[in-house]
N, C-alpha and C. Protein backbone atom coordinates (compact mmCIF):
# COMPACT_ATOMS: atom_id res chain seq x y z
N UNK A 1 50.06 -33.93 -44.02
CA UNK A 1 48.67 -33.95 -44.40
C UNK A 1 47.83 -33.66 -43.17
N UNK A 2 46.85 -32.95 -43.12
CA UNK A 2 45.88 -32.70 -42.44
C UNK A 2 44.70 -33.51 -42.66
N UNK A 3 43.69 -34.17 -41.54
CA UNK A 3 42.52 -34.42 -42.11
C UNK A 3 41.78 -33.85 -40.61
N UNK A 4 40.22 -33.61 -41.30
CA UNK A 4 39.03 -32.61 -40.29
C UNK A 4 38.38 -33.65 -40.33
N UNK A 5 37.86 -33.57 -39.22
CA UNK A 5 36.85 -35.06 -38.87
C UNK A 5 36.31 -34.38 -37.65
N UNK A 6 34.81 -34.31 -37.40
CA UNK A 6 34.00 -34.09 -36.97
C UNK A 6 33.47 -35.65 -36.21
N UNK A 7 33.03 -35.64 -34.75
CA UNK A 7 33.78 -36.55 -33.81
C UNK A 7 32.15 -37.71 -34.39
N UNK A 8 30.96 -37.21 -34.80
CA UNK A 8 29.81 -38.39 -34.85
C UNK A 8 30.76 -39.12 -36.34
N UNK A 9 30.67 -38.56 -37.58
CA UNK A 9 31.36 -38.77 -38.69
C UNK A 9 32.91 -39.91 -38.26
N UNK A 10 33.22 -39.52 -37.07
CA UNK A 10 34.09 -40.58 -36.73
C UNK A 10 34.30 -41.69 -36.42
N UNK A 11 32.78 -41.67 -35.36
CA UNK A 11 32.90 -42.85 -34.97
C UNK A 11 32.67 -43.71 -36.19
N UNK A 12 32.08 -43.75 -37.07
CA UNK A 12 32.12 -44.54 -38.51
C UNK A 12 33.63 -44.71 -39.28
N UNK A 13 34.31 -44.06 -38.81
CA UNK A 13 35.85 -44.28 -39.59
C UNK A 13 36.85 -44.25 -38.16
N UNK A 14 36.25 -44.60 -37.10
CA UNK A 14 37.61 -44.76 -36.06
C UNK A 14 38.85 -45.37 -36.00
N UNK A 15 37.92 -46.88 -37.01
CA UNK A 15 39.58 -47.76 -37.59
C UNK A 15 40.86 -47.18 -38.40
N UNK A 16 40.26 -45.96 -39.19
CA UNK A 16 41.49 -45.71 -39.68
C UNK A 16 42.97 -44.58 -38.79
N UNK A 17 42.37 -44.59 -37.55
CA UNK A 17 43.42 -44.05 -36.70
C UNK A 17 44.63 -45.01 -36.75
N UNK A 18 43.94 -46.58 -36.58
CA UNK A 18 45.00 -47.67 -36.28
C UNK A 18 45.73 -47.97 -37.41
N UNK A 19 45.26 -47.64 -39.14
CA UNK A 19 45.74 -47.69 -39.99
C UNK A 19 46.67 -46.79 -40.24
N UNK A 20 46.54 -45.79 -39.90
CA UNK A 20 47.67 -44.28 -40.06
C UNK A 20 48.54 -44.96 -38.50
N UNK A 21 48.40 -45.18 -37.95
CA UNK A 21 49.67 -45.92 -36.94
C UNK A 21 50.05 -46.92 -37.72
N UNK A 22 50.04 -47.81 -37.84
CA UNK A 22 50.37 -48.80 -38.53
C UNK A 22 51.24 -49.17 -39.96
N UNK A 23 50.99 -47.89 -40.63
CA UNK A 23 51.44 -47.23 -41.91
C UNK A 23 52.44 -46.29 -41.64
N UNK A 24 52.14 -45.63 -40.43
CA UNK A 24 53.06 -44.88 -39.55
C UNK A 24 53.09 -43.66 -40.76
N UNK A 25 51.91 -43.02 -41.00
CA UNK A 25 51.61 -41.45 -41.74
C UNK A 25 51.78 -40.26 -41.24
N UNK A 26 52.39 -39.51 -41.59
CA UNK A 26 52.54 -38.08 -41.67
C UNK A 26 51.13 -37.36 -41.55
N UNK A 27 50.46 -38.69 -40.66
CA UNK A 27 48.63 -37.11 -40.57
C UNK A 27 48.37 -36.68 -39.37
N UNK A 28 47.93 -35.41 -39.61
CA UNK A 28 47.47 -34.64 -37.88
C UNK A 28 46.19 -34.80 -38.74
N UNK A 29 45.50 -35.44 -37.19
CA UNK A 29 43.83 -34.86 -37.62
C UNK A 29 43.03 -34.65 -36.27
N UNK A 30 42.32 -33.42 -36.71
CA UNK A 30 41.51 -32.82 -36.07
C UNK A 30 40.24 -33.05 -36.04
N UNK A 31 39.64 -33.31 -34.51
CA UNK A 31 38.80 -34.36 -34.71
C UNK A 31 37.76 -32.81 -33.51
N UNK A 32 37.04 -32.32 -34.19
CA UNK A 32 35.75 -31.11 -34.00
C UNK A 32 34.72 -32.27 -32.76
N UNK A 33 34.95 -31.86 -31.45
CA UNK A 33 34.32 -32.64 -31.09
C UNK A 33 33.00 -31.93 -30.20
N UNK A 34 31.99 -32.24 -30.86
CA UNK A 34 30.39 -31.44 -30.40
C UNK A 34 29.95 -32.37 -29.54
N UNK A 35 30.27 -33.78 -29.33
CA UNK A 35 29.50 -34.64 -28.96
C UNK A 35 27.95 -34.95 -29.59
N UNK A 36 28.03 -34.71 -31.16
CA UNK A 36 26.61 -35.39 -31.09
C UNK A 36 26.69 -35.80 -32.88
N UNK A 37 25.82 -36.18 -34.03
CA UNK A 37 25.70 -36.96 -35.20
C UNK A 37 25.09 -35.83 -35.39
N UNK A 38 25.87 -34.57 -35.60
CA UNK A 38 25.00 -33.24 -35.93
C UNK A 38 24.66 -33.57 -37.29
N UNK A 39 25.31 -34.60 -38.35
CA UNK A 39 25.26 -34.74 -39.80
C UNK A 39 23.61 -35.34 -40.01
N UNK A 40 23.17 -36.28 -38.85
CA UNK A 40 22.07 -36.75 -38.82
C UNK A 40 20.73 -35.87 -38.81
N UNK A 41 21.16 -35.25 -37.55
CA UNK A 41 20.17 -34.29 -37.38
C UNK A 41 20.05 -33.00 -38.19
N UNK A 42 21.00 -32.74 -39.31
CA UNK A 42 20.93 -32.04 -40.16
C UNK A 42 20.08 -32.95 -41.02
N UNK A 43 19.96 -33.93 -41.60
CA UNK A 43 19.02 -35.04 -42.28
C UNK A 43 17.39 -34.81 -41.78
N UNK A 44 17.50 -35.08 -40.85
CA UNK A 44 16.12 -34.60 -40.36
C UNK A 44 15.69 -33.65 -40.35
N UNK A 45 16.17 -32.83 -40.16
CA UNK A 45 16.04 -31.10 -40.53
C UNK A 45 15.43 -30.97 -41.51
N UNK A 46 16.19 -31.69 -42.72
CA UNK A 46 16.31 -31.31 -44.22
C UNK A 46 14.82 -32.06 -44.81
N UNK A 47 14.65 -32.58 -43.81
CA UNK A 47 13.07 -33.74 -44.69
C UNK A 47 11.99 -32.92 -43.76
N UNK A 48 11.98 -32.38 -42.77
CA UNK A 48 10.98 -31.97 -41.98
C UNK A 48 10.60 -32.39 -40.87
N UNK A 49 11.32 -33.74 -40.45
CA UNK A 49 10.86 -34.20 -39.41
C UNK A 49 10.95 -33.77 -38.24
N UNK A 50 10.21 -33.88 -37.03
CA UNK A 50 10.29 -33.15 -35.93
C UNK A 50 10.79 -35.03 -34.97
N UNK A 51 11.88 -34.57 -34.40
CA UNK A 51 12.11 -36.25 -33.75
C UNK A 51 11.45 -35.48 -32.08
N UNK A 52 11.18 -36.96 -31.37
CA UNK A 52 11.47 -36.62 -29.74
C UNK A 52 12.67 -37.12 -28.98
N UNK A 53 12.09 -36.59 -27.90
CA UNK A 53 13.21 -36.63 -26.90
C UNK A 53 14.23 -38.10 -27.00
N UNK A 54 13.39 -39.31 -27.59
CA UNK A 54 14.31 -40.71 -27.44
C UNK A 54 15.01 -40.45 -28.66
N UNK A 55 14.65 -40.23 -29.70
CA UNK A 55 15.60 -40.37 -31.27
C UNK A 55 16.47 -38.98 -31.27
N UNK A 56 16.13 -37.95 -30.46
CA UNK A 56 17.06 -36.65 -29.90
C UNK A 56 18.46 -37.34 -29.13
N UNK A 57 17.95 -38.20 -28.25
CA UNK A 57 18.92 -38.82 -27.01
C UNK A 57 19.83 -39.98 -28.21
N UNK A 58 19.36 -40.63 -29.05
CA UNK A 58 20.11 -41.74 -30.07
C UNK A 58 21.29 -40.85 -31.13
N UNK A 59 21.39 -39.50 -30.75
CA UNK A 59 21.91 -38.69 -31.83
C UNK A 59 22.59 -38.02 -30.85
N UNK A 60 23.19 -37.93 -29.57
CA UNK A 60 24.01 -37.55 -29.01
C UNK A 60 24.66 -38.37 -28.13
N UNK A 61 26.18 -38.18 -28.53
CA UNK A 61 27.46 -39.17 -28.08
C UNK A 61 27.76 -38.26 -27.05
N UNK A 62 27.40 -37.85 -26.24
CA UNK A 62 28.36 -36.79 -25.38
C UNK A 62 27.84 -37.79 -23.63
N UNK A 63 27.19 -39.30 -23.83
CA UNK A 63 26.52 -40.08 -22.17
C UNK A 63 26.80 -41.26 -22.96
N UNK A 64 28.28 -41.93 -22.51
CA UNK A 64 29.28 -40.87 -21.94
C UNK A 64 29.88 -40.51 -22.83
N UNK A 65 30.52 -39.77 -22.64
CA UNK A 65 31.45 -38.71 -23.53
C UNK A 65 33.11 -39.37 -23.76
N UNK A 66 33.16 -39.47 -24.99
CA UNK A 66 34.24 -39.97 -25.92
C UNK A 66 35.10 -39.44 -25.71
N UNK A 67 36.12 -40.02 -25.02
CA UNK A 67 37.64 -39.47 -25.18
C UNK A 67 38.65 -39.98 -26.63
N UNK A 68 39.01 -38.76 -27.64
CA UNK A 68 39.36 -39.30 -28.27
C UNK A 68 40.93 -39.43 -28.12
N UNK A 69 41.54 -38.51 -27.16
CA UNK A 69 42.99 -39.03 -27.15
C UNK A 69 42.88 -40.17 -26.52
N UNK A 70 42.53 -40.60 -25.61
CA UNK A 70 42.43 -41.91 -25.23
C UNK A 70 42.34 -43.09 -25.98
N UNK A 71 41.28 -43.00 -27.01
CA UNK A 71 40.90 -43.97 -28.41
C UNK A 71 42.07 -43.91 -29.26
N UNK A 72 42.53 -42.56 -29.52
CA UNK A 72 43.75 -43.04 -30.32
C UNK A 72 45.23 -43.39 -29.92
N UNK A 73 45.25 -43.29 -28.59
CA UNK A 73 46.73 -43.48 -28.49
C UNK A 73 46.57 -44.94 -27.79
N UNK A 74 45.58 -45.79 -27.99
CA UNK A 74 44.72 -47.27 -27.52
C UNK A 74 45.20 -47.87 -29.14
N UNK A 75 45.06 -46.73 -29.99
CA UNK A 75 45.30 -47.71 -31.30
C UNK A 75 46.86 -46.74 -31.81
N UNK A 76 47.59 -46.14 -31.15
CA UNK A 76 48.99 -46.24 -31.08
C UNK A 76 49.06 -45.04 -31.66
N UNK A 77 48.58 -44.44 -31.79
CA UNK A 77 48.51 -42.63 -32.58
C UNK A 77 48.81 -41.69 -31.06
N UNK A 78 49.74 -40.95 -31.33
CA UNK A 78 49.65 -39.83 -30.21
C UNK A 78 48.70 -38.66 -30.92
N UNK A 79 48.43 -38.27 -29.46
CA UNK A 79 46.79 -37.02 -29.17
C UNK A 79 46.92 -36.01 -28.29
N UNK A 80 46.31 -35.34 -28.37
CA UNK A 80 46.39 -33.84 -27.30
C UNK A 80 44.78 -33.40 -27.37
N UNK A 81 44.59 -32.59 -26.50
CA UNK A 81 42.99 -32.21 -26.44
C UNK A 81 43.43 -30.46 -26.30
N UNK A 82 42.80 -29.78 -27.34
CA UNK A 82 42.37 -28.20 -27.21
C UNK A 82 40.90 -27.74 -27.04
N UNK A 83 41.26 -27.17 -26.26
CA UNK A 83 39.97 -26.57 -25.76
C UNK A 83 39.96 -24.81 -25.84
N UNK A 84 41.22 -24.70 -26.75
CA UNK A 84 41.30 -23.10 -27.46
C UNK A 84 41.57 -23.37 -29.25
N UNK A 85 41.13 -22.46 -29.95
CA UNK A 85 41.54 -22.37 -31.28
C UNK A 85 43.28 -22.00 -30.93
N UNK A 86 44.06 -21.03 -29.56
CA UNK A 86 45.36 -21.16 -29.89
C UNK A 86 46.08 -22.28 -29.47
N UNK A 87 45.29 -23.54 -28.38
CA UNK A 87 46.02 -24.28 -28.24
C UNK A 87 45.73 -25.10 -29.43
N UNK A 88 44.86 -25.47 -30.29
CA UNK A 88 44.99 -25.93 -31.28
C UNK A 88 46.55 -25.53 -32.54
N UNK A 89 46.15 -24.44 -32.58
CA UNK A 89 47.21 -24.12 -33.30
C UNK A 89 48.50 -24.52 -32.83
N UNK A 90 49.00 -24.67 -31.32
CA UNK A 90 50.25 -24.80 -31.10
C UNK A 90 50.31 -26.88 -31.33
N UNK A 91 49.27 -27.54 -30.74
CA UNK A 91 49.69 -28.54 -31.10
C UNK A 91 49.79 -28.84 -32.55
N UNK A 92 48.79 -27.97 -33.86
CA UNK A 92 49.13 -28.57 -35.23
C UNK A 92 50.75 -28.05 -35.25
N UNK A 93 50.84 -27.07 -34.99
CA UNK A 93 52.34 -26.42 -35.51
C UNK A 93 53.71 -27.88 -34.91
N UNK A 94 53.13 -28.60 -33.62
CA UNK A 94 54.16 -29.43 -32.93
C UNK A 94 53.53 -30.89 -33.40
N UNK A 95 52.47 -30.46 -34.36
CA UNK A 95 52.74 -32.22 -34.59
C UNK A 95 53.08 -32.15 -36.08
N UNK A 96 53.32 -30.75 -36.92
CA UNK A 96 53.83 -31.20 -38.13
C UNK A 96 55.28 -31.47 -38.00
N UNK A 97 55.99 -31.29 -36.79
CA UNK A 97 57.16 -31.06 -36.53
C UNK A 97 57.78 -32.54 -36.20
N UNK A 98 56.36 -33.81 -36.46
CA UNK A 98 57.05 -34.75 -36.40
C UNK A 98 56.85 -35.72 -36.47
N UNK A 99 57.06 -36.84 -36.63
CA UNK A 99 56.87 -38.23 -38.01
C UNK A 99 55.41 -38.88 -37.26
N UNK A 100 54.76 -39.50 -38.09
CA UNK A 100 53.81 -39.99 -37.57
C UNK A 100 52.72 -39.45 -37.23
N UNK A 101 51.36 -40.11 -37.10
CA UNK A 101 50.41 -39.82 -36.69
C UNK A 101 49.65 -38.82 -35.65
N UNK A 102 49.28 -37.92 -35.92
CA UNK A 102 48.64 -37.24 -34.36
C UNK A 102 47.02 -36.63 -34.67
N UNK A 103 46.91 -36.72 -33.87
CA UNK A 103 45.31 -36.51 -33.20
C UNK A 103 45.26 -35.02 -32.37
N UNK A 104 44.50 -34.48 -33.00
CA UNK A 104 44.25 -32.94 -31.93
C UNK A 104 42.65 -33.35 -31.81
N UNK A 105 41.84 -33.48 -30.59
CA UNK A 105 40.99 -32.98 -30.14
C UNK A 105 40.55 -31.85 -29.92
N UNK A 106 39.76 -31.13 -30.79
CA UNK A 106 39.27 -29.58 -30.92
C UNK A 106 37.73 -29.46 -30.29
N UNK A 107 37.80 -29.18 -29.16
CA UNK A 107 36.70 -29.17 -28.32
C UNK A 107 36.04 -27.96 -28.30
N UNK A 108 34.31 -27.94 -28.87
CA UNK A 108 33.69 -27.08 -30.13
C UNK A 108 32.80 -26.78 -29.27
């Protein structure tokens, strides 16, 4: 199984890294990391609002910047970080290749 997770959207579901360890699942997930609650600021967008610079600064995770292999292999999931669409591809291809949980960091 694959799951896409976009890294603000995450931090709201981070616990279930420790649950897919724990359950010990067959998931790679790819975690799109922009550093910021782009889902939010698409919200605001969508109503009209113009925010400033402080509610701009409350909508970006990148100070400091989230390591997520670090976070998940803290809650027992192995991780890798790409910073290419082909190194992405080589770690999904090497983590379907094997039991348990993994984490690709896809750095966007």
């Amino acid at each position: 199984m694959v799951a896409l997770q976009a890294d603000g959207s995450a931090m709201y579901t981070v616990q279930g890294l420790w649950t897919q360890a724990r359950e010990k699942l067959d998931v790679t997930t790819v975690i799109f990391s922009n550093r910021k609650y782009a889902i939010l600021l698409g919200e605001l967008a969508a109503v009209g609002a113009n925010p400033g610079r402080t509610a701009l600064d409350m909508l970006d995770i990148g100070s400091p910047d989230l390591d997520w292999v670090r976070m998940a292999q803290s809650m027992g999931v192995e991780a890798a970080k790409a910073d290419t669409l082909e190194r992405c591809t080589e770690l999904m291809r090497d983590s379907f290749g094997r039991s348990g949980p993994f984490v690709i960091e896809l750095m966007t």
